[in-house]
PDB file of N, CA and C in Angstrom:
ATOM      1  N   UNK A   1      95.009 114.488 109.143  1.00  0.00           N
ATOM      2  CA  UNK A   1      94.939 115.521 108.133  1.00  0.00           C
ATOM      3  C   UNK A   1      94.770 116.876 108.806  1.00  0.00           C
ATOM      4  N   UNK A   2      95.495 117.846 107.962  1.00  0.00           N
ATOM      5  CA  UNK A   2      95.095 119.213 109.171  1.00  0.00           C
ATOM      6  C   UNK A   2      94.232 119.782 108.368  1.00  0.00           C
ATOM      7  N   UNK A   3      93.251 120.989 109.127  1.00  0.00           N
ATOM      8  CA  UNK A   3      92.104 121.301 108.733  1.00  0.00           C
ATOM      9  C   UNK A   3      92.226 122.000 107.455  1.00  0.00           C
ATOM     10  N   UNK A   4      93.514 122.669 107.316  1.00  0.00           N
ATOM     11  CA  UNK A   4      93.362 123.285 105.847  1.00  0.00           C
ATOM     12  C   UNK A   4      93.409 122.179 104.665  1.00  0.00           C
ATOM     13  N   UNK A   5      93.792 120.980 105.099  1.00  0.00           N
ATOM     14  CA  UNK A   5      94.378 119.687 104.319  1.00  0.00           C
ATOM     15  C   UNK A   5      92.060 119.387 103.788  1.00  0.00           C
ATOM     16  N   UNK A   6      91.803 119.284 105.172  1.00  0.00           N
ATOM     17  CA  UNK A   6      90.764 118.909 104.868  1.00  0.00           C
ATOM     18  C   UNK A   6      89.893 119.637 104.412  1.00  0.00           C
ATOM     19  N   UNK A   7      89.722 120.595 104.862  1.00  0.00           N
ATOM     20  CA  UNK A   7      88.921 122.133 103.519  1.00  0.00           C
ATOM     21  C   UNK A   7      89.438 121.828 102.117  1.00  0.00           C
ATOM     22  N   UNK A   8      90.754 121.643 101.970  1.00  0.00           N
ATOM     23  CA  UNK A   8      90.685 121.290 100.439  1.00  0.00           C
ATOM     24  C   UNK A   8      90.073 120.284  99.512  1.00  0.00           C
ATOM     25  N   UNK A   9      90.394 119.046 100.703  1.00  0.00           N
ATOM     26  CA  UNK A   9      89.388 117.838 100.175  1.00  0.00           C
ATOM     27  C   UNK A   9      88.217 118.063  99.785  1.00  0.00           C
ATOM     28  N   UNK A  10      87.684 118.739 100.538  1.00  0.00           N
ATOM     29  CA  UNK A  10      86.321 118.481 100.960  1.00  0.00           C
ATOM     30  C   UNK A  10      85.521 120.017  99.621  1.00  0.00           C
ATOM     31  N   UNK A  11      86.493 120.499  99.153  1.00  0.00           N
ATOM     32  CA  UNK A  11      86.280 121.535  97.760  1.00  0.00           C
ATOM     33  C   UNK A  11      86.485 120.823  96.735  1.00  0.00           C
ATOM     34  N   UNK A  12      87.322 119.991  96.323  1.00  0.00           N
ATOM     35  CA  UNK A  12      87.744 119.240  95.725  1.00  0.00           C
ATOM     36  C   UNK A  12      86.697 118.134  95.495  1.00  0.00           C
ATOM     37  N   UNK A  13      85.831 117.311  96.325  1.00  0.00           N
ATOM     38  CA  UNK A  13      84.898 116.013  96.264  1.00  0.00           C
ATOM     39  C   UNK A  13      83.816 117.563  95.836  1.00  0.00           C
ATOM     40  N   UNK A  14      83.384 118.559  96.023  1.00  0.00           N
ATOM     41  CA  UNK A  14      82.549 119.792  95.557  1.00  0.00           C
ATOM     42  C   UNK A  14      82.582 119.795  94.252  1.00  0.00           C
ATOM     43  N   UNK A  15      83.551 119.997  93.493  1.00  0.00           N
ATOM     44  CA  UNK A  15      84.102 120.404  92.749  1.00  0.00           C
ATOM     45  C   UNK A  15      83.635 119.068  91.663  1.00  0.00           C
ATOM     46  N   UNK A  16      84.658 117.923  92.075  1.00  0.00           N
ATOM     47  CA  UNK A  16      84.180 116.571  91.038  1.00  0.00           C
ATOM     48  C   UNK A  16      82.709 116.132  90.735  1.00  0.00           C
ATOM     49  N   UNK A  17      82.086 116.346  91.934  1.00  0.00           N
ATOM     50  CA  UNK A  17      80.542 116.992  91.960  1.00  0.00           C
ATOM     51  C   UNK A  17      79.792 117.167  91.011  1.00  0.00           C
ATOM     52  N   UNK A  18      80.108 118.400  91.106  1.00  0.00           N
ATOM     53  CA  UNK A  18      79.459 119.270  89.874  1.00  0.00           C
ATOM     54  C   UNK A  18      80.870 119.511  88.715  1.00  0.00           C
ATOM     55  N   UNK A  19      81.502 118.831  88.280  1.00  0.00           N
ATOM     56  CA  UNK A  19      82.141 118.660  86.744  1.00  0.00           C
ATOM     57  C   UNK A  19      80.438 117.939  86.052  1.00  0.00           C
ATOM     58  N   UNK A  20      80.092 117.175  86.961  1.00  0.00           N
ATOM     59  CA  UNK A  20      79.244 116.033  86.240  1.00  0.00           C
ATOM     60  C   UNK A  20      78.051 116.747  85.590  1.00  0.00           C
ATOM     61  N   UNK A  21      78.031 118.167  85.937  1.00  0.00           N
ATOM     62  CA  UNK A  21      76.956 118.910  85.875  1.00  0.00           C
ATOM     63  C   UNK A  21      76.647 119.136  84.190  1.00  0.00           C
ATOM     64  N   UNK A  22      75.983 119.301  83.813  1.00  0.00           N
ATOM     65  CA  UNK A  22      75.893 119.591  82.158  1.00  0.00           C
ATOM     66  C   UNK A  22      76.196 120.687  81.608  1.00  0.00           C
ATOM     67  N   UNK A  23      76.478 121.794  82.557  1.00  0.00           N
ATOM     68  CA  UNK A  23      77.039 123.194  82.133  1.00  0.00           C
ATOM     69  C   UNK A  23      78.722 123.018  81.741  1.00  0.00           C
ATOM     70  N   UNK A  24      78.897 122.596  80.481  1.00  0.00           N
ATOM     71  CA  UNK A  24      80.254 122.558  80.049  1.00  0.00           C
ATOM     72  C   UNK A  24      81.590 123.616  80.599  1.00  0.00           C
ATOM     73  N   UNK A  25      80.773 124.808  80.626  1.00  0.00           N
ATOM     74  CA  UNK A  25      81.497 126.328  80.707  1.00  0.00           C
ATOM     75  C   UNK A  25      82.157 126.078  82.452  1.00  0.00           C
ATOM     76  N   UNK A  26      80.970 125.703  83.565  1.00  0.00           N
ATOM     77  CA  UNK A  26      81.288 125.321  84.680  1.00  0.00           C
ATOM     78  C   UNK A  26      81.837 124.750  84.988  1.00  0.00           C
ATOM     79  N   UNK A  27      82.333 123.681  84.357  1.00  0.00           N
ATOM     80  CA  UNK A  27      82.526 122.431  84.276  1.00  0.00           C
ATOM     81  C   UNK A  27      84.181 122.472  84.211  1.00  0.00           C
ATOM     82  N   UNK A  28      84.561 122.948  83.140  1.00  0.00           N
ATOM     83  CA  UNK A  28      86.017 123.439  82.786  1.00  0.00           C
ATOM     84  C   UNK A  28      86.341 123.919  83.548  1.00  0.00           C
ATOM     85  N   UNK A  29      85.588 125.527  84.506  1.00  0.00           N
ATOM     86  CA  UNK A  29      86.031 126.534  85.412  1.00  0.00           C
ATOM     87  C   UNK A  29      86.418 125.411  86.288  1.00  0.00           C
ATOM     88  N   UNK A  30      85.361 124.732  86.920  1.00  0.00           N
ATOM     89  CA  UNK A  30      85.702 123.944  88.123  1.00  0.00           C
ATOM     90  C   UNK A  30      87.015 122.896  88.388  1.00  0.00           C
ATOM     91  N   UNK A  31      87.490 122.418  87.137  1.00  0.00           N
ATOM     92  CA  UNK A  31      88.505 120.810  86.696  1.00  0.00           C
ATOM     93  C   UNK A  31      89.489 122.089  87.110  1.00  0.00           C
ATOM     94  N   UNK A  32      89.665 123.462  86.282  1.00  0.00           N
ATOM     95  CA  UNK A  32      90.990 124.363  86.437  1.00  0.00           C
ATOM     96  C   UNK A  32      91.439 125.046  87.829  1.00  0.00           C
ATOM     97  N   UNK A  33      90.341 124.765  88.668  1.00  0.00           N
ATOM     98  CA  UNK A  33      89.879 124.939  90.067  1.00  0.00           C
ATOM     99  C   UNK A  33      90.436 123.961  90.957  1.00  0.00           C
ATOM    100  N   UNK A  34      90.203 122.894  90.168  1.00  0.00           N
ATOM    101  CA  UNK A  34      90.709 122.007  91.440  1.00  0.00           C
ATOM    102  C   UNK A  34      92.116 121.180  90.870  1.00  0.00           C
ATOM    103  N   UNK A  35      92.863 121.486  89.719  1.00  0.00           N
ATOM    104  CA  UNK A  35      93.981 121.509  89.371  1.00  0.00           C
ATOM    105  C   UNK A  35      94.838 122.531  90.224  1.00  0.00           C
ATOM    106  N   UNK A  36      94.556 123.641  90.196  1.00  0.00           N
ATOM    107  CA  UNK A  36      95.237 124.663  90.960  1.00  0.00           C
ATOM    108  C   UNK A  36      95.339 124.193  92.541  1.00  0.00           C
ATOM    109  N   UNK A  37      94.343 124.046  93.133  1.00  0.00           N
ATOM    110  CA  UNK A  37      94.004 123.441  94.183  1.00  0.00           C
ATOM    111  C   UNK A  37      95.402 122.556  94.378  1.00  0.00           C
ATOM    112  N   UNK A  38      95.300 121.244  93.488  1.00  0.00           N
ATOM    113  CA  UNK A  38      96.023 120.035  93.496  1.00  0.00           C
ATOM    114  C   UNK A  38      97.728 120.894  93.882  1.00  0.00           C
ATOM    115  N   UNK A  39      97.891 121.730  93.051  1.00  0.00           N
ATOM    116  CA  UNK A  39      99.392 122.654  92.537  1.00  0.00           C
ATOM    117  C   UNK A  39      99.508 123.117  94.040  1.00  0.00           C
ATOM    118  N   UNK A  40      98.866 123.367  94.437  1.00  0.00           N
ATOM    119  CA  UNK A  40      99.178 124.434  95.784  1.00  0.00           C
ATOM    120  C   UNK A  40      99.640 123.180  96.985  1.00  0.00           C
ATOM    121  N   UNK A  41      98.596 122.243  96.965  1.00  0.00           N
ATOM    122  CA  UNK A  41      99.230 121.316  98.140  1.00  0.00           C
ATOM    123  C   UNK A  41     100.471 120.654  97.761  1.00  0.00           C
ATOM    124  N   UNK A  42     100.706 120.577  96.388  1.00  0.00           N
ATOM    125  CA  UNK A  42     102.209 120.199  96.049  1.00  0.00           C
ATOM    126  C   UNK A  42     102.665 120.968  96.471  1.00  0.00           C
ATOM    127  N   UNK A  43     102.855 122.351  96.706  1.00  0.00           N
ATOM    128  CA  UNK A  43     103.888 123.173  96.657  1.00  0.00           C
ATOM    129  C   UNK A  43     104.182 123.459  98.668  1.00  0.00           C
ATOM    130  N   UNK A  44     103.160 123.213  99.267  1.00  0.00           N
ATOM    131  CA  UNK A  44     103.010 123.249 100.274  1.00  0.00           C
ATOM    132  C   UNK A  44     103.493 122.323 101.651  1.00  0.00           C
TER     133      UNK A  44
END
């Protein structure tokens, strides 16, 4: 994996994290966060 491969992972397992968190508002920000995320290594 190259290191930018793995910085993303490793935002991403962050991210699924705290979805679990009870702040709904965060929660959303974060899922649209790591959707985008997902979009970019497709495109990449």
């Amino acid at each position: 994996m190259e290191e930018k491969d793995t910085e993303l992972h490793y935002l991403q397992m962050l991210i699924s994290f705290y979805v679990d968190h009870e702040d709904k508002s965060i929660a959303r920000l974060l899922v649209r966060i790591s959707e985008g995320l997902e979009r970019m290594k497709a495109c990449a």
